[in-house]
C-alpha atoms as a PDB file:
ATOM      1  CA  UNK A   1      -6.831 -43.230   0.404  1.00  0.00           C
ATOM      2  CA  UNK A   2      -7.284 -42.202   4.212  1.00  0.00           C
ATOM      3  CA  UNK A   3      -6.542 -43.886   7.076  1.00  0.00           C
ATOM      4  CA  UNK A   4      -8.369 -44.115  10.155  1.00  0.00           C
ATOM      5  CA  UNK A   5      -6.467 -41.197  11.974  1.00  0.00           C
ATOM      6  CA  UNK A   6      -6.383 -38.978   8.536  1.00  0.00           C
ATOM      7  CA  UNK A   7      -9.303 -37.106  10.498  1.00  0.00           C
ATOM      8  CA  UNK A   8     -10.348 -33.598  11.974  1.00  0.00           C
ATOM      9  CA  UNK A   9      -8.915 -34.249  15.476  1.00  0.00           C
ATOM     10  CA  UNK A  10      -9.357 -32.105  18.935  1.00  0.00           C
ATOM     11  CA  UNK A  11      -6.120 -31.583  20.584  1.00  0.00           C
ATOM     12  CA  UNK A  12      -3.766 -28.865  22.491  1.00  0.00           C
ATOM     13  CA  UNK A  13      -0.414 -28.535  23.034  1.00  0.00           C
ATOM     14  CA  UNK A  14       1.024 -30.574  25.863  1.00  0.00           C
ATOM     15  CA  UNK A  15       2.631 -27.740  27.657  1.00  0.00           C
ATOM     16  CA  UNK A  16      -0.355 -25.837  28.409  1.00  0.00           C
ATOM     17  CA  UNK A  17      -1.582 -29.240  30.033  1.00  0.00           C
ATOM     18  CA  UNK A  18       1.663 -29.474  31.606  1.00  0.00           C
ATOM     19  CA  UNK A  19       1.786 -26.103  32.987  1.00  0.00           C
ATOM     20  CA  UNK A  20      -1.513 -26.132  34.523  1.00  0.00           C
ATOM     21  CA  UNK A  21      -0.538 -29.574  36.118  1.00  0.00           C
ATOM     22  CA  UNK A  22       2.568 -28.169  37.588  1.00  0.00           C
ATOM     23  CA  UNK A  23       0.523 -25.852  38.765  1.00  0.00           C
ATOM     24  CA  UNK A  24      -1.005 -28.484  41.395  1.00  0.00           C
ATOM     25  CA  UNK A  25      -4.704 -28.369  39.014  1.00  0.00           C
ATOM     26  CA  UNK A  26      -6.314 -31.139  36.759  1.00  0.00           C
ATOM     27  CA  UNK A  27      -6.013 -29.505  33.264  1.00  0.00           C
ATOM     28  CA  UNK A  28      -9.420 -30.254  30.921  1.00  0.00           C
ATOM     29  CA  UNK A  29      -9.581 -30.272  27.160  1.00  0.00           C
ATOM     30  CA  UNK A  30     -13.204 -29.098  26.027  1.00  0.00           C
ATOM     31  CA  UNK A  31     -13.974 -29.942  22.391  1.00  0.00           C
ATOM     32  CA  UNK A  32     -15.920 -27.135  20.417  1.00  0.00           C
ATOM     33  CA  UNK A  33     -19.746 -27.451  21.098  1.00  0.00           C
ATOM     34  CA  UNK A  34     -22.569 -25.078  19.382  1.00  0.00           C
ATOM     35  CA  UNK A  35     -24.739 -25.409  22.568  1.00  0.00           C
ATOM     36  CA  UNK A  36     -22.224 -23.052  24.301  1.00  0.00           C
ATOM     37  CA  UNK A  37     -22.822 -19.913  22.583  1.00  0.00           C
ATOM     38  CA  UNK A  38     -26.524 -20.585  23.773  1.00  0.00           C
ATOM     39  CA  UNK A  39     -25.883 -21.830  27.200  1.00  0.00           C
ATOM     40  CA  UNK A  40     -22.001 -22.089  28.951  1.00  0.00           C
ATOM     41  CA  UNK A  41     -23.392 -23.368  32.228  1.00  0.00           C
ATOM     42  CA  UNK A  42     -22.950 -27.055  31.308  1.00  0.00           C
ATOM     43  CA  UNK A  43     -19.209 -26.542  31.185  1.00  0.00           C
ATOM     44  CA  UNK A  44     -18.754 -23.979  33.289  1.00  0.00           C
ATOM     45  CA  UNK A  45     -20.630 -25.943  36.109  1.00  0.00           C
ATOM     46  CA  UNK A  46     -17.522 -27.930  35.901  1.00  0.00           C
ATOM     47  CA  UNK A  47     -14.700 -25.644  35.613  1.00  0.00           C
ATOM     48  CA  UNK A  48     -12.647 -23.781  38.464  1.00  0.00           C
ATOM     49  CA  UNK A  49     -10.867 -21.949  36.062  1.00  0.00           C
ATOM     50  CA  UNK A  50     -10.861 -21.024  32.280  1.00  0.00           C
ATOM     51  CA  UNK A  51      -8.016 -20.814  29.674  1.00  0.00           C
ATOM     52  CA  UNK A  52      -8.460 -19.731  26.394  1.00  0.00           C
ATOM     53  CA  UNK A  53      -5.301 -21.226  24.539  1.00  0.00           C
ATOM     54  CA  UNK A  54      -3.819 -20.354  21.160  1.00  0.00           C
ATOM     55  CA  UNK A  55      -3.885 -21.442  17.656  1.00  0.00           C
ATOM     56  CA  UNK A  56      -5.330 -20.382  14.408  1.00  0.00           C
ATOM     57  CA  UNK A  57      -6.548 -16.484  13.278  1.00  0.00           C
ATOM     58  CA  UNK A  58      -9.884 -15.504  14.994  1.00  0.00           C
ATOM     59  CA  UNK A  59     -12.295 -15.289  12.332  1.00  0.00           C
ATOM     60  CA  UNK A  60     -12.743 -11.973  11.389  1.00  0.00           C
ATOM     61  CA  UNK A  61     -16.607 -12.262  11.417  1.00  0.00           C
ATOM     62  CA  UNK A  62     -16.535 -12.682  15.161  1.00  0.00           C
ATOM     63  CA  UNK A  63     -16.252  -8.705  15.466  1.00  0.00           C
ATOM     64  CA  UNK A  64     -18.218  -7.518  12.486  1.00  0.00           C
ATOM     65  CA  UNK A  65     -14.930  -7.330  10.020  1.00  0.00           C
ATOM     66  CA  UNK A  66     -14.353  -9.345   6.695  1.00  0.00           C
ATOM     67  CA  UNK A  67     -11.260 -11.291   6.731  1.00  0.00           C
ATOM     68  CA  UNK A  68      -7.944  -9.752   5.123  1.00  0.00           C
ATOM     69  CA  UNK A  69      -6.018 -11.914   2.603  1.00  0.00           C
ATOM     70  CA  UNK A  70      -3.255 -12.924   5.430  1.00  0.00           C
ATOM     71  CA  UNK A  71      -6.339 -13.886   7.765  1.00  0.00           C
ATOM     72  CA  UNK A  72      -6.476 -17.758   7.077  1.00  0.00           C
ATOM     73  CA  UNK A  73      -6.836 -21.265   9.101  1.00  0.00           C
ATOM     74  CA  UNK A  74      -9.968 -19.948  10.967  1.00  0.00           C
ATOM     75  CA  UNK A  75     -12.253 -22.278  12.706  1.00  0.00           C
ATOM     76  CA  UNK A  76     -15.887 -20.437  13.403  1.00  0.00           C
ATOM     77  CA  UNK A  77     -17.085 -23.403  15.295  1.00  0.00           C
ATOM     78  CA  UNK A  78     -14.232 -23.065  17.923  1.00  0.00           C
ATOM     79  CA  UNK A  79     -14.653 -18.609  18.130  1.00  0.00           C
ATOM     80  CA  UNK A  80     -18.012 -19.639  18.621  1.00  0.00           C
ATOM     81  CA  UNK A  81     -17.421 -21.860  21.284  1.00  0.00           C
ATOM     82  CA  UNK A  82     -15.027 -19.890  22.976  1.00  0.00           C
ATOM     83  CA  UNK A  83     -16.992 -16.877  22.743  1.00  0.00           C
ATOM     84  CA  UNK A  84     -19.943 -18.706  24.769  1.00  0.00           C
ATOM     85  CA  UNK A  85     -17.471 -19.881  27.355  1.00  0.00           C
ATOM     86  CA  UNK A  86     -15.701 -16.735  27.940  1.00  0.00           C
ATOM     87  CA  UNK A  87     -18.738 -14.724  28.124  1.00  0.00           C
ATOM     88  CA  UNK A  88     -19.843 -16.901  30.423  1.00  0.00           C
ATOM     89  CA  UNK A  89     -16.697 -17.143  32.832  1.00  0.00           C
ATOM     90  CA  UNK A  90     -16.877 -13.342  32.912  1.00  0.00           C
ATOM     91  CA  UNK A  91     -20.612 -13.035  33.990  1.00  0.00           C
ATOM     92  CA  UNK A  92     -19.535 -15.715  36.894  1.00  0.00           C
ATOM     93  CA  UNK A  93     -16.181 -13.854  38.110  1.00  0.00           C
ATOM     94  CA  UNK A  94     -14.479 -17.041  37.015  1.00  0.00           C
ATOM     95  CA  UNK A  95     -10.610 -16.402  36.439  1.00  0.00           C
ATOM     96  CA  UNK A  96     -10.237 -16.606  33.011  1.00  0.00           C
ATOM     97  CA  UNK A  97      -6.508 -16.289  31.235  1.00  0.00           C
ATOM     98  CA  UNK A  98      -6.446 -15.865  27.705  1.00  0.00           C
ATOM     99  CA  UNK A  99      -3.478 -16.643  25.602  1.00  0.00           C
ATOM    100  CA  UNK A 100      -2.522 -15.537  22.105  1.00  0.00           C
ATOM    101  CA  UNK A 101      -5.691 -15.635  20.393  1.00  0.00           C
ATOM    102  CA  UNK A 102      -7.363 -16.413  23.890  1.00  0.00           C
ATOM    103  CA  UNK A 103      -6.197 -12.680  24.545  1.00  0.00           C
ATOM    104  CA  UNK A 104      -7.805 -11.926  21.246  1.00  0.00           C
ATOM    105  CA  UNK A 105     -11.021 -13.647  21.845  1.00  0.00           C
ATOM    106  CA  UNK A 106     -11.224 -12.136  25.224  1.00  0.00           C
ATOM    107  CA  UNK A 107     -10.235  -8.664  23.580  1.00  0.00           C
ATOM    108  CA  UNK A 108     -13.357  -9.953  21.528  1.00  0.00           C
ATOM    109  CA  UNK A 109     -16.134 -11.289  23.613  1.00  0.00           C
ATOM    110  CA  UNK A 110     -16.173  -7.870  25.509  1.00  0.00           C
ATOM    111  CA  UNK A 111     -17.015  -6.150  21.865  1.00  0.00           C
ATOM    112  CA  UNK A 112     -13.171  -5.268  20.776  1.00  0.00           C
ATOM    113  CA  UNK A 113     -11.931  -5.694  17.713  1.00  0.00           C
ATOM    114  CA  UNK A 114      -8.431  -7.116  16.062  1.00  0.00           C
ATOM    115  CA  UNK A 115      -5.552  -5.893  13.823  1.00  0.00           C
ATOM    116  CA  UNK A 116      -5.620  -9.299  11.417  1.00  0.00           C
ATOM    117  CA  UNK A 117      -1.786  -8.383  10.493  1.00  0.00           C
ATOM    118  CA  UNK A 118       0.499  -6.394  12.419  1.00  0.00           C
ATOM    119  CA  UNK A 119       2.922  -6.220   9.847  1.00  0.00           C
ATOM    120  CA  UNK A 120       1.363  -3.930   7.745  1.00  0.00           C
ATOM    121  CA  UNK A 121       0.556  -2.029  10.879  1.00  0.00           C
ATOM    122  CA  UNK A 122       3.945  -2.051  12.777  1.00  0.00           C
ATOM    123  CA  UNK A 123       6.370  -2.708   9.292  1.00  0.00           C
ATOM    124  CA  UNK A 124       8.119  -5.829  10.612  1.00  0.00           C
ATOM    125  CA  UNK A 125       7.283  -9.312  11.567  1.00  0.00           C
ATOM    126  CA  UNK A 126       9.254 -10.048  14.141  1.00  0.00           C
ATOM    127  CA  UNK A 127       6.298 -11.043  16.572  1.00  0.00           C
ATOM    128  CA  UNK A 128       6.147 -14.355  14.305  1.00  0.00           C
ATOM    129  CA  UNK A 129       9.683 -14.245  12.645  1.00  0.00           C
ATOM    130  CA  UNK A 130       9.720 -18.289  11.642  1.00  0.00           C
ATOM    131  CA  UNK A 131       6.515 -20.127  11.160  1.00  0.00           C
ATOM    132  CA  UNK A 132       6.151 -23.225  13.204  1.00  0.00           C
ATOM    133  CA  UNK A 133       8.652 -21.894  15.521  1.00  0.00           C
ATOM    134  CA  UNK A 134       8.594 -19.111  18.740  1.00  0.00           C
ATOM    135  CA  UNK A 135      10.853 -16.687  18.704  1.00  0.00           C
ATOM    136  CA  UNK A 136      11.461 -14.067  21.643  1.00  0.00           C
ATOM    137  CA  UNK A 137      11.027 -10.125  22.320  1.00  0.00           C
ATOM    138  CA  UNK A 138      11.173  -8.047  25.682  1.00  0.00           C
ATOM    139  CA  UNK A 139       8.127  -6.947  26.992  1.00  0.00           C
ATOM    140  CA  UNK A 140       7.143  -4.178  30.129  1.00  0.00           C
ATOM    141  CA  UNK A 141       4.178  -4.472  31.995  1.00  0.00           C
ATOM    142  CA  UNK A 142       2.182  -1.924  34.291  1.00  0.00           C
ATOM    143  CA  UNK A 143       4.036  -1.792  37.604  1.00  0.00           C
ATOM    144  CA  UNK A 144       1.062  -3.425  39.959  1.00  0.00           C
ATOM    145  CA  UNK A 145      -0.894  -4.515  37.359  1.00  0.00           C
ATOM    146  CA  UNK A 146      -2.312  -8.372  37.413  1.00  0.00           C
ATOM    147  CA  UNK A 147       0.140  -8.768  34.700  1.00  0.00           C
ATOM    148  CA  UNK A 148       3.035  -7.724  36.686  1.00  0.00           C
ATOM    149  CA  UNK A 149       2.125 -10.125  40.251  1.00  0.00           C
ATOM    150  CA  UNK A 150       0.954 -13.087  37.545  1.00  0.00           C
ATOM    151  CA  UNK A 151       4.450 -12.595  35.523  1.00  0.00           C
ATOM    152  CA  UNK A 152       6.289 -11.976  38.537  1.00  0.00           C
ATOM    153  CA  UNK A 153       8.613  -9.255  37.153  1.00  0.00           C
ATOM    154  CA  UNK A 154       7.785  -5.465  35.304  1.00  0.00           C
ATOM    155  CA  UNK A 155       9.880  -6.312  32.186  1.00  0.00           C
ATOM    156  CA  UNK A 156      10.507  -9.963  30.635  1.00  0.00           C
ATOM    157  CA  UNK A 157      11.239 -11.706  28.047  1.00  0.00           C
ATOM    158  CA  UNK A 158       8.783 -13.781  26.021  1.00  0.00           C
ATOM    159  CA  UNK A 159       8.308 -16.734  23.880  1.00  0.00           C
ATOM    160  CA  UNK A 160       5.985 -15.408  20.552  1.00  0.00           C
ATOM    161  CA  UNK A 161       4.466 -16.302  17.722  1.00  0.00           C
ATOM    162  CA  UNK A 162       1.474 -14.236  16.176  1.00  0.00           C
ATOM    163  CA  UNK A 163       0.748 -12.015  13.602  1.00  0.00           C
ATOM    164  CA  UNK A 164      -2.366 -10.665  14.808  1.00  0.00           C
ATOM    165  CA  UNK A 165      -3.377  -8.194  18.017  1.00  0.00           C
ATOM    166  CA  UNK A 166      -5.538  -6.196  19.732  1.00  0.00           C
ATOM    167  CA  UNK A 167      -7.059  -3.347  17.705  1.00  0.00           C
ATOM    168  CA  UNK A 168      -9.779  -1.648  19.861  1.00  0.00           C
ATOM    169  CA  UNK A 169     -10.057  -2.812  23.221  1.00  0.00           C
ATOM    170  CA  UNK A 170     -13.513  -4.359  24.374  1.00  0.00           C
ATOM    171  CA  UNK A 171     -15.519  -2.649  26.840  1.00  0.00           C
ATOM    172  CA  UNK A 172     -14.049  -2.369  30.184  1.00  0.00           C
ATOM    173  CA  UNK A 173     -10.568  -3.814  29.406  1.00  0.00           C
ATOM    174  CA  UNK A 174      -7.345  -1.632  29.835  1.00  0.00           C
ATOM    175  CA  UNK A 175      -4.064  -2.499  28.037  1.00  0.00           C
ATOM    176  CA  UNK A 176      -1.288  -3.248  30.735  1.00  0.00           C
ATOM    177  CA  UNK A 177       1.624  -4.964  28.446  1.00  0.00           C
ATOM    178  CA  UNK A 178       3.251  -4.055  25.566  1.00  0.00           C
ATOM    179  CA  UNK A 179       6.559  -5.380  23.265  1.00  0.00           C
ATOM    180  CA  UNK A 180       9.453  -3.580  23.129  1.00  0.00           C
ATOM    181  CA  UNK A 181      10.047  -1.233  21.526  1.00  0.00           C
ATOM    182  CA  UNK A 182       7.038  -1.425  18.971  1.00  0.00           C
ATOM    183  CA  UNK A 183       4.187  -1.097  21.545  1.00  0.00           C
ATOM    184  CA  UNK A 184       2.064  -3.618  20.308  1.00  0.00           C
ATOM    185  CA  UNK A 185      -0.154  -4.340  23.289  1.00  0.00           C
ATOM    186  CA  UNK A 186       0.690  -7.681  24.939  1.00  0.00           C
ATOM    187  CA  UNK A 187      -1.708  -8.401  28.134  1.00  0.00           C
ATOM    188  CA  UNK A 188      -5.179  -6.802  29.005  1.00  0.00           C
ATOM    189  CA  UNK A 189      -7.133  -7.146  31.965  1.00  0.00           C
ATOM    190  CA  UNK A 190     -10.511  -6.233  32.965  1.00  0.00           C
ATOM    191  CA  UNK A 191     -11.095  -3.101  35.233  1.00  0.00           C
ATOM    192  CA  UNK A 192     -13.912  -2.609  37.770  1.00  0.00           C
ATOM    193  CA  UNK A 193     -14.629  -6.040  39.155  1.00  0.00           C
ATOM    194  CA  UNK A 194     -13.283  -8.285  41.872  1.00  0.00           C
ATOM    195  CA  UNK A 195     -11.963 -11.290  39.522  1.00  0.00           C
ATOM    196  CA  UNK A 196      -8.922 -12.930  38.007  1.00  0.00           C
ATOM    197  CA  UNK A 197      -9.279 -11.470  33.990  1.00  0.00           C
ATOM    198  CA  UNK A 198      -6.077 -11.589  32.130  1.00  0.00           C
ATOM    199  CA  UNK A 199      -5.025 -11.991  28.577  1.00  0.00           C
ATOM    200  CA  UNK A 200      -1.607 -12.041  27.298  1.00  0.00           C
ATOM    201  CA  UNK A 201       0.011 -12.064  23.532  1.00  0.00           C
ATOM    202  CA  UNK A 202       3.110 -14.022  24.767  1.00  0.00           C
ATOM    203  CA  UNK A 203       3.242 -18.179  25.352  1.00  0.00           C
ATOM    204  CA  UNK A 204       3.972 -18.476  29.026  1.00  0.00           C
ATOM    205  CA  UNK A 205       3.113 -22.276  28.856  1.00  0.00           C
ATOM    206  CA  UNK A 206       5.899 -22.753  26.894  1.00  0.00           C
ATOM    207  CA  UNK A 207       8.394 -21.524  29.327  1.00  0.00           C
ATOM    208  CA  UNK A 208       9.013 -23.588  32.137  1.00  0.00           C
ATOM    209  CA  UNK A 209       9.965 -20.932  34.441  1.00  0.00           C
ATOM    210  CA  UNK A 210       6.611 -18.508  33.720  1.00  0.00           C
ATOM    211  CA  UNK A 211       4.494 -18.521  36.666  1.00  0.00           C
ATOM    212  CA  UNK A 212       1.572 -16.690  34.477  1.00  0.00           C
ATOM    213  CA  UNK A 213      -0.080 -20.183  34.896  1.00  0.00           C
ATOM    214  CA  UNK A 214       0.449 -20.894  38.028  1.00  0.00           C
ATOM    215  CA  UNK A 215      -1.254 -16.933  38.985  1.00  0.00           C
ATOM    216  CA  UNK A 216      -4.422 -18.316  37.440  1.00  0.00           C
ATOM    217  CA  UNK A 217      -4.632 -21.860  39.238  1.00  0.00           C
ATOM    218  CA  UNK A 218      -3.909 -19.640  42.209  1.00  0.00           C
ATOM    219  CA  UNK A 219      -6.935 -17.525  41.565  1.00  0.00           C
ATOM    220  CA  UNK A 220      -9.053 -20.297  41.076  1.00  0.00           C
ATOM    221  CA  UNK A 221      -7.915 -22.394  44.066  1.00  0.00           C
ATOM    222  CA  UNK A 222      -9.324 -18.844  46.302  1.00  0.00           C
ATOM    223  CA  UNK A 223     -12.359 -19.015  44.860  1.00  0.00           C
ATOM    224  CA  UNK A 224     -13.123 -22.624  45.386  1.00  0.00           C
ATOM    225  CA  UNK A 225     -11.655 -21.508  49.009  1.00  0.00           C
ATOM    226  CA  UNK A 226     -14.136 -18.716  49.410  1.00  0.00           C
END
């Protein structure tokens, strides 16, 4: 028999809220909504800044692929969603900061596509060694890059946990992170326009120290300023 809280339930992580309250902001959740991927503005209208968090595999019909047998947990409604928003955010020169699968669902709302299981393309699985729990690798990032001011540093290391990344990069985005020493690609950013666009594979909400956060409340802050 189920109880009243046995239900489908809308949450996120308390450290990305945390983070972006550190951070001097007033962190929203946003529940998945259909009307987005017709019309963002409602939202938007609302929002200095956007984060696309992490969580469950993108689903694979999002770019045009069918799903691989280690593709699973995938929630259409919320790529759809998310999809809307960040397509949005990007026609507005809204700062937008994608983690984990945000990276991969800004990798995909500008037309890119996704490896659904770097271990058969990399031969290890270090990037999610224990389910349920983050490990930690070294990345290097693009000296200059947004990266590299939002991160604070040209090398790090990060708190992980995925088994999927970026495949073929959407239009306009350039790859300016990657793990050591397999080169998976670990932050993108979008070229060409005057506007705070970064994804990155790592968790920087879940280190307390990260100021990748913080870079994107800043960002937001100057264009309320402006």
């Amino acid at each position: 028999m189920r109880g009243p809280w046995d239900e489908i339930v809308v949450f996120t992580q308390r450290t990305y809220v945390d983070a972006v309250q550190r951070a001097g902001a007033l962190a929203l959740v946003l529940p998945p909504d259909e009307a987005a991927g017709r019309d963002s503005d409602p939202w938007l209208d609302r929002l200095d800044g956007l984060i696309l968090a992490g969580g469950a595999d993108v689903d694979p019909a999002s770019y045009g692929a069918e799903a691989a047998s280690a593709t699973t947990g995938t929630w259409p409604e919320r790529d759809r969603f998310e999809l809307g928003l960040a397509r949005g955010a990007l026609e507005r020169r809204m700062p937008v900061l994608g983690i984990c699968r945000g990276m991969e669902m800004l990798n995909v709302a500008c037309g890119g596509t996704l490896v659904q299981h770097l271990p058969d393309a990399i031969g290890h699985d270090r990037h999610r060694a224990r389910l349920g729990s983050f490990g930690e690798h070294e990345v290097r990032l693009e000296p200059g890059s947004v990266a590299a001011r939002a991160a604070g540093a040209e090398a790090l290391t990060v708190k992980s946990h995925h088994h999927q990344g970026i495949d073929r990069l959407g239009e306009g985005l350039v790859a300016t992170g990657w793990s050591v020493p397999d080169d998976v690609v670990e932050s993108i950013e979008l070229l060409g326009i005057e506007a705070y666009v970064l994804g990155v594979l790592w968790h920087p909400e879940e280190d307390g120290e990260s100021r990748v956060v913080e870079s994107l409340v800043e960002a937001a802050r100057a264009g309320v300023a402006a």
